[in-house]
PDB file of N, CA and C in Angstrom:
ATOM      1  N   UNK A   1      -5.769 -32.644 -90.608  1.00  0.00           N
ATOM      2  CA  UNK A   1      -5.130 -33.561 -91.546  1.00  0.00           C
ATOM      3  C   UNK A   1      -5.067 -34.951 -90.908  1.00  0.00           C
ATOM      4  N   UNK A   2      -5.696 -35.950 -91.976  1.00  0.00           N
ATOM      5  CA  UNK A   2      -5.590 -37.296 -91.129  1.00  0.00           C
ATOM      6  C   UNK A   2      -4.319 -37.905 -91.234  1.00  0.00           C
ATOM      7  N   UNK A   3      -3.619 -37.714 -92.623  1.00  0.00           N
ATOM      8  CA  UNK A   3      -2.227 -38.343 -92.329  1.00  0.00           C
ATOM      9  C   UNK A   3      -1.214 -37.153 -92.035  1.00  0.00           C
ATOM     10  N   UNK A   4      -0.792 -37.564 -91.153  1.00  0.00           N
ATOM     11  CA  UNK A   4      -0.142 -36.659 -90.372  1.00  0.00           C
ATOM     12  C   UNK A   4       1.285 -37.367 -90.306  1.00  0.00           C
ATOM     13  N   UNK A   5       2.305 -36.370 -89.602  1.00  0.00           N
ATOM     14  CA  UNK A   5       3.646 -36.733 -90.049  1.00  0.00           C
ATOM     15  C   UNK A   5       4.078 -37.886 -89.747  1.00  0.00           C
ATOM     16  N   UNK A   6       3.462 -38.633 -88.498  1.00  0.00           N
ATOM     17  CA  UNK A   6       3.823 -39.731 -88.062  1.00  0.00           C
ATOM     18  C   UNK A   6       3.410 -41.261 -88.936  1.00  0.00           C
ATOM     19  N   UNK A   7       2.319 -40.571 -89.663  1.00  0.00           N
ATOM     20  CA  UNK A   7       2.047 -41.781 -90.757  1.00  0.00           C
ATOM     21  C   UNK A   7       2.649 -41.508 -91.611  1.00  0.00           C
ATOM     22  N   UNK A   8       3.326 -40.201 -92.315  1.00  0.00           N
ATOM     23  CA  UNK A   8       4.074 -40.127 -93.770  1.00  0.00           C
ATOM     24  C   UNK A   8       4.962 -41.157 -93.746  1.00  0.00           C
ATOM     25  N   UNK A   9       5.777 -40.946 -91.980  1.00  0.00           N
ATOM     26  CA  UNK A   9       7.177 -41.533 -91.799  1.00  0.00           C
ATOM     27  C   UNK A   9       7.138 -43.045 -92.005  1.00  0.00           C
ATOM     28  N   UNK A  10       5.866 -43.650 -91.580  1.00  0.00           N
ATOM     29  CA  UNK A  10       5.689 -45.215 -91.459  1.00  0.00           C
ATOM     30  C   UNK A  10       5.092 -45.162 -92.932  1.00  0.00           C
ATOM     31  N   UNK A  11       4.703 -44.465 -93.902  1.00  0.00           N
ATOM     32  CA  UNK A  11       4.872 -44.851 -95.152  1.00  0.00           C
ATOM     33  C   UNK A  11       6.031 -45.305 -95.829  1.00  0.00           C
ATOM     34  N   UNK A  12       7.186 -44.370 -95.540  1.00  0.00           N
ATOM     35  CA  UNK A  12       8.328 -45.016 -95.981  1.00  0.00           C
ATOM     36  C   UNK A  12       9.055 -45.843 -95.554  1.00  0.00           C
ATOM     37  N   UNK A  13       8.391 -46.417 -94.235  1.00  0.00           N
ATOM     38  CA  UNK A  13       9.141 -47.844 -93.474  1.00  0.00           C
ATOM     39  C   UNK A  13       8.207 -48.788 -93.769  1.00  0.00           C
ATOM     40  N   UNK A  14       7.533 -48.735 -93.907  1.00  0.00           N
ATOM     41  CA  UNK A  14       6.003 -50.195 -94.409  1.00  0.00           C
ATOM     42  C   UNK A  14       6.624 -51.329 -95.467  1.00  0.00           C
ATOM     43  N   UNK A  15       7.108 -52.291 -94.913  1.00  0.00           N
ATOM     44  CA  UNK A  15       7.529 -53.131 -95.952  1.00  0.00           C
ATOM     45  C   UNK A  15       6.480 -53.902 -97.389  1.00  0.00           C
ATOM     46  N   UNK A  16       5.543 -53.350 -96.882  1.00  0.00           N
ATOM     47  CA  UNK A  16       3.901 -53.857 -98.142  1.00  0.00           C
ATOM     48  C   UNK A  16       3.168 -53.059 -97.345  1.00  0.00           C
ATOM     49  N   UNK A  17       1.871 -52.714 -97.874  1.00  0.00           N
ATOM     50  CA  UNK A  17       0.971 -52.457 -97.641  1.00  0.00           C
ATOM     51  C   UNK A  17      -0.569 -52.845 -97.531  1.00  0.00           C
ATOM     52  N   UNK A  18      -1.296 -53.772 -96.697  1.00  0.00           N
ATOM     53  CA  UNK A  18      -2.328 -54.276 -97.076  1.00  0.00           C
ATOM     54  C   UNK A  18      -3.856 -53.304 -97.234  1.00  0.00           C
ATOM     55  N   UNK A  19      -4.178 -53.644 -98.244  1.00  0.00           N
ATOM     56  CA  UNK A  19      -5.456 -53.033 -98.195  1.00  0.00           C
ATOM     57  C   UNK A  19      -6.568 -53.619 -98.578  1.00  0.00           C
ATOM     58  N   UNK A  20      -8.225 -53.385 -98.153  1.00  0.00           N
ATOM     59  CA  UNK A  20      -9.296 -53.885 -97.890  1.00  0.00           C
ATOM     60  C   UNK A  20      -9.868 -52.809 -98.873  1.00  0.00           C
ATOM     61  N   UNK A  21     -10.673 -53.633 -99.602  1.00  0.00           N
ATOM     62  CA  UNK A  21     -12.078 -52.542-100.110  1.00  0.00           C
ATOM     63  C   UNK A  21     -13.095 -53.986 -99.834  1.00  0.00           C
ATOM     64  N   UNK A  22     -14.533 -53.028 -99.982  1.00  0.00           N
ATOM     65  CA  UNK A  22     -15.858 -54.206-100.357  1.00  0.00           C
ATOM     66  C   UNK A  22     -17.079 -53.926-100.941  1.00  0.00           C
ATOM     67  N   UNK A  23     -17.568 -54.959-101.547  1.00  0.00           N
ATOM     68  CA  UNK A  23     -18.128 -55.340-102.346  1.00  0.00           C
ATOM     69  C   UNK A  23     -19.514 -54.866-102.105  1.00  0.00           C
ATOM     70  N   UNK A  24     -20.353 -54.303-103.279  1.00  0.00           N
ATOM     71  CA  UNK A  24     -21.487 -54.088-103.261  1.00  0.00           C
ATOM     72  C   UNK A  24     -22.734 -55.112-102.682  1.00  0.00           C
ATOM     73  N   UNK A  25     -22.053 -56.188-102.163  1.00  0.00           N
ATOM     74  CA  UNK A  25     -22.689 -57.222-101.420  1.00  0.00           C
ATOM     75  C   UNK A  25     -22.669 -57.643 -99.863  1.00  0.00           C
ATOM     76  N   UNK A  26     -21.145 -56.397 -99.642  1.00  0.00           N
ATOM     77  CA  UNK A  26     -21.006 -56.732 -98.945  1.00  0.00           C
ATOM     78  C   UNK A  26     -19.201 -57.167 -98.294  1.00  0.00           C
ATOM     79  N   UNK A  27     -19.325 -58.239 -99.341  1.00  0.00           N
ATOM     80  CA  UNK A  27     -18.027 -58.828 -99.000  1.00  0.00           C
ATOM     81  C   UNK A  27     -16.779 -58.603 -99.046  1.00  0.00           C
ATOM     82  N   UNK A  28     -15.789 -58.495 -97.957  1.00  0.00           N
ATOM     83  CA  UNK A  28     -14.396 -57.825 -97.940  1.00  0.00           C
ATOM     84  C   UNK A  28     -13.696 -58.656 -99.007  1.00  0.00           C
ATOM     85  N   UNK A  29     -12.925 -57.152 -99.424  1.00  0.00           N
ATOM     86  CA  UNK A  29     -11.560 -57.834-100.302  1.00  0.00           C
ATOM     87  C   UNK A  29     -10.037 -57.245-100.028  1.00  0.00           C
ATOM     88  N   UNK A  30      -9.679 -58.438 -99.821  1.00  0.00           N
ATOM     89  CA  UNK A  30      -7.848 -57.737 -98.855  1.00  0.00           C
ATOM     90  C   UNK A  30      -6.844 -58.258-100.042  1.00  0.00           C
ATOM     91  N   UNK A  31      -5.958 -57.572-100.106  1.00  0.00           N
ATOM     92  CA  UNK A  31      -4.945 -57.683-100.906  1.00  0.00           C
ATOM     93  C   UNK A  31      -3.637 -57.171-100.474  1.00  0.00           C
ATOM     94  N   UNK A  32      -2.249 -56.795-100.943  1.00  0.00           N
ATOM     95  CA  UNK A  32      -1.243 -56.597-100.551  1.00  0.00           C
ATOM     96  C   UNK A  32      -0.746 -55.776-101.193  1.00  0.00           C
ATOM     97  N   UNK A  33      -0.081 -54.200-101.478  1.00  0.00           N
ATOM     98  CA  UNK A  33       0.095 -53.708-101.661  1.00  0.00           C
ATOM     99  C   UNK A  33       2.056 -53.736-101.625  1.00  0.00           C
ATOM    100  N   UNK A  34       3.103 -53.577-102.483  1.00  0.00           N
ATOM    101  CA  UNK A  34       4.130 -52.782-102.179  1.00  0.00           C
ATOM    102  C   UNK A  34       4.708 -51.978-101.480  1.00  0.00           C
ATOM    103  N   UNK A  35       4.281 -50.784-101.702  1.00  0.00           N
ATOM    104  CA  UNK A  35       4.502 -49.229-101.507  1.00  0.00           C
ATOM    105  C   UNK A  35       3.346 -48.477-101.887  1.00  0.00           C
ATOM    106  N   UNK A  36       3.573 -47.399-101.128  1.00  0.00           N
ATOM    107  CA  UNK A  36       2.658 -46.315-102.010  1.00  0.00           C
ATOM    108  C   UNK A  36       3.190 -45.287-102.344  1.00  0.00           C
ATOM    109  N   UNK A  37       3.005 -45.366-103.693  1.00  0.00           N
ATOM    110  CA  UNK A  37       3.233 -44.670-104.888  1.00  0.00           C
ATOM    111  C   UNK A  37       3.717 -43.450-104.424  1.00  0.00           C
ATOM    112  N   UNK A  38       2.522 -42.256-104.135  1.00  0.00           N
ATOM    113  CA  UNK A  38       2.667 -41.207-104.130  1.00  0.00           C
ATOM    114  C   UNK A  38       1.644 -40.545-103.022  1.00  0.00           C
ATOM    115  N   UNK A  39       1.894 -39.751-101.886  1.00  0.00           N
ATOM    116  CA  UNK A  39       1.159 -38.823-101.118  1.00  0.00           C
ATOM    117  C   UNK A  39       0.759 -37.923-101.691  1.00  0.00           C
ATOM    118  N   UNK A  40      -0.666 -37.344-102.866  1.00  0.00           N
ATOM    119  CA  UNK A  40      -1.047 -36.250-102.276  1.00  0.00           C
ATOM    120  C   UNK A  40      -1.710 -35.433-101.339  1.00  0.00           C
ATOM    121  N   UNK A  41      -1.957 -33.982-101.763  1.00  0.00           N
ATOM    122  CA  UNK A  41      -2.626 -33.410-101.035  1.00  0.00           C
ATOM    123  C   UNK A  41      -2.939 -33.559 -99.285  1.00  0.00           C
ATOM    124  N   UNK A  42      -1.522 -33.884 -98.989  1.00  0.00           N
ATOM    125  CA  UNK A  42      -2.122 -34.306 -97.515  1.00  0.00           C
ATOM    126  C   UNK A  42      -2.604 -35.641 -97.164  1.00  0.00           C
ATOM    127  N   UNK A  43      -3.267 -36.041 -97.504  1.00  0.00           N
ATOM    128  CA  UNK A  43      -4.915 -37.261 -96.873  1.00  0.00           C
ATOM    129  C   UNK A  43      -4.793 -37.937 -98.331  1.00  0.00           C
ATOM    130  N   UNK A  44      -4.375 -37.578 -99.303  1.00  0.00           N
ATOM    131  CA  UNK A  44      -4.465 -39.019-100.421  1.00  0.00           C
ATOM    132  C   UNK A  44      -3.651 -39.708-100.819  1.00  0.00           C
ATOM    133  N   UNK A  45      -3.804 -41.188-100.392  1.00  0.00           N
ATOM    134  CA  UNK A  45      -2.512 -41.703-100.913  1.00  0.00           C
ATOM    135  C   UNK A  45      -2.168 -42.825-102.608  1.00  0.00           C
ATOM    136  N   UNK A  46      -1.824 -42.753-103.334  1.00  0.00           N
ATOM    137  CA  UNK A  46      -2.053 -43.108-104.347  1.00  0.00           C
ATOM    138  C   UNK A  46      -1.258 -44.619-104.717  1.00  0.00           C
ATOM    139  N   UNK A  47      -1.917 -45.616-104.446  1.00  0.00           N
ATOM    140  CA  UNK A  47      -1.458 -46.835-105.246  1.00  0.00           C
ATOM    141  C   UNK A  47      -1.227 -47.381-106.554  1.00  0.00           C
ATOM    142  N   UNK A  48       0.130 -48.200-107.429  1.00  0.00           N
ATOM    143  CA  UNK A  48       0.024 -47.929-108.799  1.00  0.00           C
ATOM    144  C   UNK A  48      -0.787 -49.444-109.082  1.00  0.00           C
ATOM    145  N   UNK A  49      -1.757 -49.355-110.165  1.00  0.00           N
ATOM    146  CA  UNK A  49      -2.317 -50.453-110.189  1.00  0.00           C
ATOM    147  C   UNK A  49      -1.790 -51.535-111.182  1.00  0.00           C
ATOM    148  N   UNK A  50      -1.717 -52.916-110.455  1.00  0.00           N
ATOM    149  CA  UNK A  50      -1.516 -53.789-111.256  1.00  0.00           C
ATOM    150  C   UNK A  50      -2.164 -54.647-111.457  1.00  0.00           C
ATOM    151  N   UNK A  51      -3.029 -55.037-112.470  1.00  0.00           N
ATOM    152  CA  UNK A  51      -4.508 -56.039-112.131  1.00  0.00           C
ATOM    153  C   UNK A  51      -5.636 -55.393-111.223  1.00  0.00           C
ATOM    154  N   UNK A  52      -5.729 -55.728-110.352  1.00  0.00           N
ATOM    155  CA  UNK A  52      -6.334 -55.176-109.017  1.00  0.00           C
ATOM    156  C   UNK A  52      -7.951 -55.262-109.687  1.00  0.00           C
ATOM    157  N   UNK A  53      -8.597 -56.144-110.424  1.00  0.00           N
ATOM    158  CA  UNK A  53      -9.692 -56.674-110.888  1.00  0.00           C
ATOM    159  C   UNK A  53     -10.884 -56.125-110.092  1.00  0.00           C
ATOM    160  N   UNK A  54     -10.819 -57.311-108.856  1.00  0.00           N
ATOM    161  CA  UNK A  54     -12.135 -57.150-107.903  1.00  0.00           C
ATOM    162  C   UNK A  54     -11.382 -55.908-106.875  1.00  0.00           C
ATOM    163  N   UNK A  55     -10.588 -55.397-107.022  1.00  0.00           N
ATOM    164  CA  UNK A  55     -10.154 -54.162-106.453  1.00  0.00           C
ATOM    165  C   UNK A  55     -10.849 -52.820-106.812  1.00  0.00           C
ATOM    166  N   UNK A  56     -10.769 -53.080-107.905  1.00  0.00           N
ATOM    167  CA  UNK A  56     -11.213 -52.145-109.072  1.00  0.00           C
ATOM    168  C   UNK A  56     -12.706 -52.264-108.798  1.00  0.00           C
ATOM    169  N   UNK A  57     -13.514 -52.925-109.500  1.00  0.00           N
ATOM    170  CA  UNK A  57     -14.401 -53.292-109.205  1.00  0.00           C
ATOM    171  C   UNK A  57     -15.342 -52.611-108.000  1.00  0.00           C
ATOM    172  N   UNK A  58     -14.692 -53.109-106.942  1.00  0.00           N
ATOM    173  CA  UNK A  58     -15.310 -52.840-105.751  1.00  0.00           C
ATOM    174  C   UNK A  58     -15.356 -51.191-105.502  1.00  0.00           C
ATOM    175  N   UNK A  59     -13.856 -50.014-105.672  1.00  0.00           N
ATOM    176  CA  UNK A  59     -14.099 -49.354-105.616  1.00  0.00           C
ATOM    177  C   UNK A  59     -15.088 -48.539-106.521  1.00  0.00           C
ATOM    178  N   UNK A  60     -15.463 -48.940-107.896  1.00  0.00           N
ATOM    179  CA  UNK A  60     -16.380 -48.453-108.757  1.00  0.00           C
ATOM    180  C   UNK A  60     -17.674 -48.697-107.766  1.00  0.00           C
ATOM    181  N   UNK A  61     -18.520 -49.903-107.055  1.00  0.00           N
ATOM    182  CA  UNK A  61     -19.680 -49.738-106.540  1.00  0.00           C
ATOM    183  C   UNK A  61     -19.652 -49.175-105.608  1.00  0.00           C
ATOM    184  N   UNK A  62     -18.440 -48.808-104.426  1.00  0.00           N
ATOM    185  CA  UNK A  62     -18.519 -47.619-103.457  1.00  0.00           C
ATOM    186  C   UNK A  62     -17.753 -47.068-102.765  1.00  0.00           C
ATOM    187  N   UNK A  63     -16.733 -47.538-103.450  1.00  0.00           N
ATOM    188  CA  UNK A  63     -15.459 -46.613-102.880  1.00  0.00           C
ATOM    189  C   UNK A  63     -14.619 -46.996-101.606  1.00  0.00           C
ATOM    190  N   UNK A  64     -15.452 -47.629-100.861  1.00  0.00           N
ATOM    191  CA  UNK A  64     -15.345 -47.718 -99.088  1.00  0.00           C
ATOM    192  C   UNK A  64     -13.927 -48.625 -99.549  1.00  0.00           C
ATOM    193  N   UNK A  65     -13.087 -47.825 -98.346  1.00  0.00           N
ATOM    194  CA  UNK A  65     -11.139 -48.797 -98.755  1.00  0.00           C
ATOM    195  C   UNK A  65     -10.644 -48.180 -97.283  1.00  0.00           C
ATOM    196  N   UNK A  66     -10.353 -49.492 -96.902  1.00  0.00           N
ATOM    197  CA  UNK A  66      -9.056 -49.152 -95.878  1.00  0.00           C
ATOM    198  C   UNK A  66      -7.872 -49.931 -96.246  1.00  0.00           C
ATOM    199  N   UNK A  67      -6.986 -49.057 -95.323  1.00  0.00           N
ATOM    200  CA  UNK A  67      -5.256 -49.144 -95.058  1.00  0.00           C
ATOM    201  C   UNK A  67      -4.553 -49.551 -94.237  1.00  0.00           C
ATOM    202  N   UNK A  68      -3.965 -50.139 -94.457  1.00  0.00           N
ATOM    203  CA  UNK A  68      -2.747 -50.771 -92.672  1.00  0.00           C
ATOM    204  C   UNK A  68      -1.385 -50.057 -93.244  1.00  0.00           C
ATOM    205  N   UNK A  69      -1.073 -49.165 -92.455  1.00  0.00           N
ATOM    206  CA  UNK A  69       0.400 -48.578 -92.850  1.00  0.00           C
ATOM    207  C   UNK A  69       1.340 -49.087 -91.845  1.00  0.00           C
ATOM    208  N   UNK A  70       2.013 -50.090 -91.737  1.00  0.00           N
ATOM    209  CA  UNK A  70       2.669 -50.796 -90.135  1.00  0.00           C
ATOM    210  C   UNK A  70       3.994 -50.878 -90.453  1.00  0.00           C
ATOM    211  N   UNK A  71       5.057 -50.998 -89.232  1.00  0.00           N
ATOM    212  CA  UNK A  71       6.323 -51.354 -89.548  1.00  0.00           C
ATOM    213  C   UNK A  71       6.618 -51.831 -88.242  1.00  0.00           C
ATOM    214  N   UNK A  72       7.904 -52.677 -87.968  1.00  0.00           N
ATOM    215  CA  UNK A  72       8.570 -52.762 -86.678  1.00  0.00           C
ATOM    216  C   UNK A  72       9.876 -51.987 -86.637  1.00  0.00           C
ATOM    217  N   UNK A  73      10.392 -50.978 -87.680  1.00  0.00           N
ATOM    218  CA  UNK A  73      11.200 -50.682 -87.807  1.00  0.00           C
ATOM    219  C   UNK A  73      11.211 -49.531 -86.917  1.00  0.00           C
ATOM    220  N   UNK A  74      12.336 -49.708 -85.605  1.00  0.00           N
ATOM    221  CA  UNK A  74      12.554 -48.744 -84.537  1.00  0.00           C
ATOM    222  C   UNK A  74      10.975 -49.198 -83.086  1.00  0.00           C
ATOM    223  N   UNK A  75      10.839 -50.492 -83.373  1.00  0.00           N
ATOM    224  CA  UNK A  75       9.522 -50.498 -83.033  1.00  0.00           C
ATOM    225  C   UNK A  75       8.540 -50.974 -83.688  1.00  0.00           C
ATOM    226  N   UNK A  76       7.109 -52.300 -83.280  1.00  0.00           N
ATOM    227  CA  UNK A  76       5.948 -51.946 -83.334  1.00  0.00           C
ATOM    228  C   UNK A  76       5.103 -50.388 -83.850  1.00  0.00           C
ATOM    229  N   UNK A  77       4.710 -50.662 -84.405  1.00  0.00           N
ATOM    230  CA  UNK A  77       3.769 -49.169 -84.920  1.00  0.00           C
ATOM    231  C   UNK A  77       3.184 -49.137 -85.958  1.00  0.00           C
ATOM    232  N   UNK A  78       1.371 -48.554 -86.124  1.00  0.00           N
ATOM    233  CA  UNK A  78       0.855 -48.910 -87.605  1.00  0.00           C
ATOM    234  C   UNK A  78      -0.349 -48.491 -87.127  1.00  0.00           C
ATOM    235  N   UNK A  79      -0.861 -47.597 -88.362  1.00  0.00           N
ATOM    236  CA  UNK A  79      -2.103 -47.540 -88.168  1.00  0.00           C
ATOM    237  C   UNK A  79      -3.331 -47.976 -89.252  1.00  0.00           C
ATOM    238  N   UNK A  80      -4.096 -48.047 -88.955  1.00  0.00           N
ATOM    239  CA  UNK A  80      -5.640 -48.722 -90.043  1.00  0.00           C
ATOM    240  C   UNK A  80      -6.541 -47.279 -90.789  1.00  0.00           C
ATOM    241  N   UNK A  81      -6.300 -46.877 -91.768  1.00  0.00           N
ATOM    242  CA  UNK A  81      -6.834 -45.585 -92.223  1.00  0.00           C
ATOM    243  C   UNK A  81      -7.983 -45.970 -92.956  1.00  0.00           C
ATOM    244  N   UNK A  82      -8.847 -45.757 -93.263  1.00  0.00           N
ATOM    245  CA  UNK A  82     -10.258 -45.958 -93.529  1.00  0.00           C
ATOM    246  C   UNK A  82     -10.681 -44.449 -94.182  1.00  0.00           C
ATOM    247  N   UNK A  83     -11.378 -45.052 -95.431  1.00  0.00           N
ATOM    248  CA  UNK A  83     -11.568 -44.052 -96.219  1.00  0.00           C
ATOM    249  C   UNK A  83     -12.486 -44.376 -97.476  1.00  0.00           C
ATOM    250  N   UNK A  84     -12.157 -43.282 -98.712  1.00  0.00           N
ATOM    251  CA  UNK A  84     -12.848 -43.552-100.077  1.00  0.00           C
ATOM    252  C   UNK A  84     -12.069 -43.648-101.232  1.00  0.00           C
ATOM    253  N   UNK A  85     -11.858 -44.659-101.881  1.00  0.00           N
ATOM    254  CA  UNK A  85     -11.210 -44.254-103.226  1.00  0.00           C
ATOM    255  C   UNK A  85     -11.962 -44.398-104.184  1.00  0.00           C
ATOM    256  N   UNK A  86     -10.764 -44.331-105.494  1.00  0.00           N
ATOM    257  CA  UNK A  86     -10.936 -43.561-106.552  1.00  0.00           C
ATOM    258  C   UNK A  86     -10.269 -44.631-108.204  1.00  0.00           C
ATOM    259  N   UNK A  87     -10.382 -44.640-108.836  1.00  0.00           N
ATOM    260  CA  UNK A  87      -9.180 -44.989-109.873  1.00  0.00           C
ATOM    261  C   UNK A  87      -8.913 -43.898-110.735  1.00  0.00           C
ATOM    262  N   UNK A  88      -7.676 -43.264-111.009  1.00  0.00           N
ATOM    263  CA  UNK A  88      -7.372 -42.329-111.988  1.00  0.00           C
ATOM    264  C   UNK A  88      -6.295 -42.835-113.247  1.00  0.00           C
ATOM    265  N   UNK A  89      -6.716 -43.365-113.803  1.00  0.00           N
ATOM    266  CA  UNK A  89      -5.486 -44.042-115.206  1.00  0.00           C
ATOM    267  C   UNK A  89      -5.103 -44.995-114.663  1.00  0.00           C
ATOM    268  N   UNK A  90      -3.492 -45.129-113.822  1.00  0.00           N
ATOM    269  CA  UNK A  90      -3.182 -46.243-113.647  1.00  0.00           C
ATOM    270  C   UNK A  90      -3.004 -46.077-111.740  1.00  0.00           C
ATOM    271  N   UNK A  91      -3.102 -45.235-111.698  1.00  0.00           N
ATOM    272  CA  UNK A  91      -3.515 -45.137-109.534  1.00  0.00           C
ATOM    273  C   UNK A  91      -4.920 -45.318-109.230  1.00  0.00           C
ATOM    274  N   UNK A  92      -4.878 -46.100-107.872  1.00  0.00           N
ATOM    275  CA  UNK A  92      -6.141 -45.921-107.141  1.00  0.00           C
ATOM    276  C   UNK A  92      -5.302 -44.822-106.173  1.00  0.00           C
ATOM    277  N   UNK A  93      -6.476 -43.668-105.982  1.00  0.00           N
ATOM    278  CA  UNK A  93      -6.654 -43.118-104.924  1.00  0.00           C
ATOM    279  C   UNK A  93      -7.257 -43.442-104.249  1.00  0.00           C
ATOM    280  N   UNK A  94      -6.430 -43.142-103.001  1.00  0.00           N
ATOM    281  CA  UNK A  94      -7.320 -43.645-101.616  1.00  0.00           C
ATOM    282  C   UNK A  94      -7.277 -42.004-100.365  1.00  0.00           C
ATOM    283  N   UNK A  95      -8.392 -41.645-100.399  1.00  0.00           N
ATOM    284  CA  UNK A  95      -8.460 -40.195 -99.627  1.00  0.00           C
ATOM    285  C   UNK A  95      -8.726 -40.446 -97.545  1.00  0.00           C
ATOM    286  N   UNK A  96      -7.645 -40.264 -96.950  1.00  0.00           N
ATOM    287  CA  UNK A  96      -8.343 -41.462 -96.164  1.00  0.00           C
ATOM    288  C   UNK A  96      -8.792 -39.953 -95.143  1.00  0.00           C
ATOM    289  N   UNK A  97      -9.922 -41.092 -94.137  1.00  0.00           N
ATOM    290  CA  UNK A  97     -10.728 -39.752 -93.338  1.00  0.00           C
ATOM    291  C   UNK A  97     -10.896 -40.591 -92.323  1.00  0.00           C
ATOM    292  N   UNK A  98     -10.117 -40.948 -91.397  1.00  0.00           N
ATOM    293  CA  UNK A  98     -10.310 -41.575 -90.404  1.00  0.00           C
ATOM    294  C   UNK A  98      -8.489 -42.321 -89.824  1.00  0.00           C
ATOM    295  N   UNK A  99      -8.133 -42.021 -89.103  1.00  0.00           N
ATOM    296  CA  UNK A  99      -6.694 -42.863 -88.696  1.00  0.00           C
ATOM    297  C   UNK A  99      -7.114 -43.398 -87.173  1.00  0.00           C
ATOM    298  N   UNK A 100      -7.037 -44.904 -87.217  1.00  0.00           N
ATOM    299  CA  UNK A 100      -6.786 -45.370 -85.834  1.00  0.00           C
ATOM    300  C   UNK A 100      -5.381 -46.045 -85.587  1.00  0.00           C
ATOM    301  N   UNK A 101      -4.615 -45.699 -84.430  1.00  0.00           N
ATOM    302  CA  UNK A 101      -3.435 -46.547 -84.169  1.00  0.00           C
ATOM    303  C   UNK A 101      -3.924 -48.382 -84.133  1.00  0.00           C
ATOM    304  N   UNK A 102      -3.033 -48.745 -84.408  1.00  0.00           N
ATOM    305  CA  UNK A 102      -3.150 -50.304 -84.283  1.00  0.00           C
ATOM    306  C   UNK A 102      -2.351 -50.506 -83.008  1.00  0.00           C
ATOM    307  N   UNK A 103      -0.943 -50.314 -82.569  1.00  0.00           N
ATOM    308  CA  UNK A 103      -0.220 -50.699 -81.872  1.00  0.00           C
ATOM    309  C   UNK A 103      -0.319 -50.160 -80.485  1.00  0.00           C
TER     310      UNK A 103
END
């Protein structure tokens, strides 16, 4: 399991969330996230969408999305999850398959 308990916990301390997808050209797109929504299944984490245009977009030509889940709360700590999403109605899923610490 890539998210593992120590990232659930810094899910619920993450004051925003930034996330990266890119472009069938190539080119990164970073944005800022709230919260996230909802954990399933382990490894997916589900963002609620608002606009999210060239967000959208980008994951339709390939999915490729990473995550910064960070906090200083009790501490420095955060990691960069890298993965594939998805859009389902009004969530992007993001299935992530890869966790590196940042801190």
């Amino acid at each position: 399991m890539v998210v593992n308990e120590e990232i659930k916990d810094l899910i619920t301390k993450a004051p925003f969330v930034p996330i990266v997808t890119v472009s069938a050209q190539g080119e990164p797109h970073l944005i800022v996230v709230g919260k996230v929504a909802e954990v399933r299944d382990g490894d997916v984490l589900g963002f609620g969408v608002y606009k999210m245009d060239v967000t959208r977009k980008n994951i339709g030509e390939n999915g490729r999305m990473q995550v910064v889940i960070s906090s200083m709360e009790g501490g420095p700590k955060g990691f960069r999850l890298t993965g594939k999403a998805s859009v389902e109605g009004q969530l992007v899923l993001f299935k992530a398959e890869q966790a590196d610490p940042l801190l």
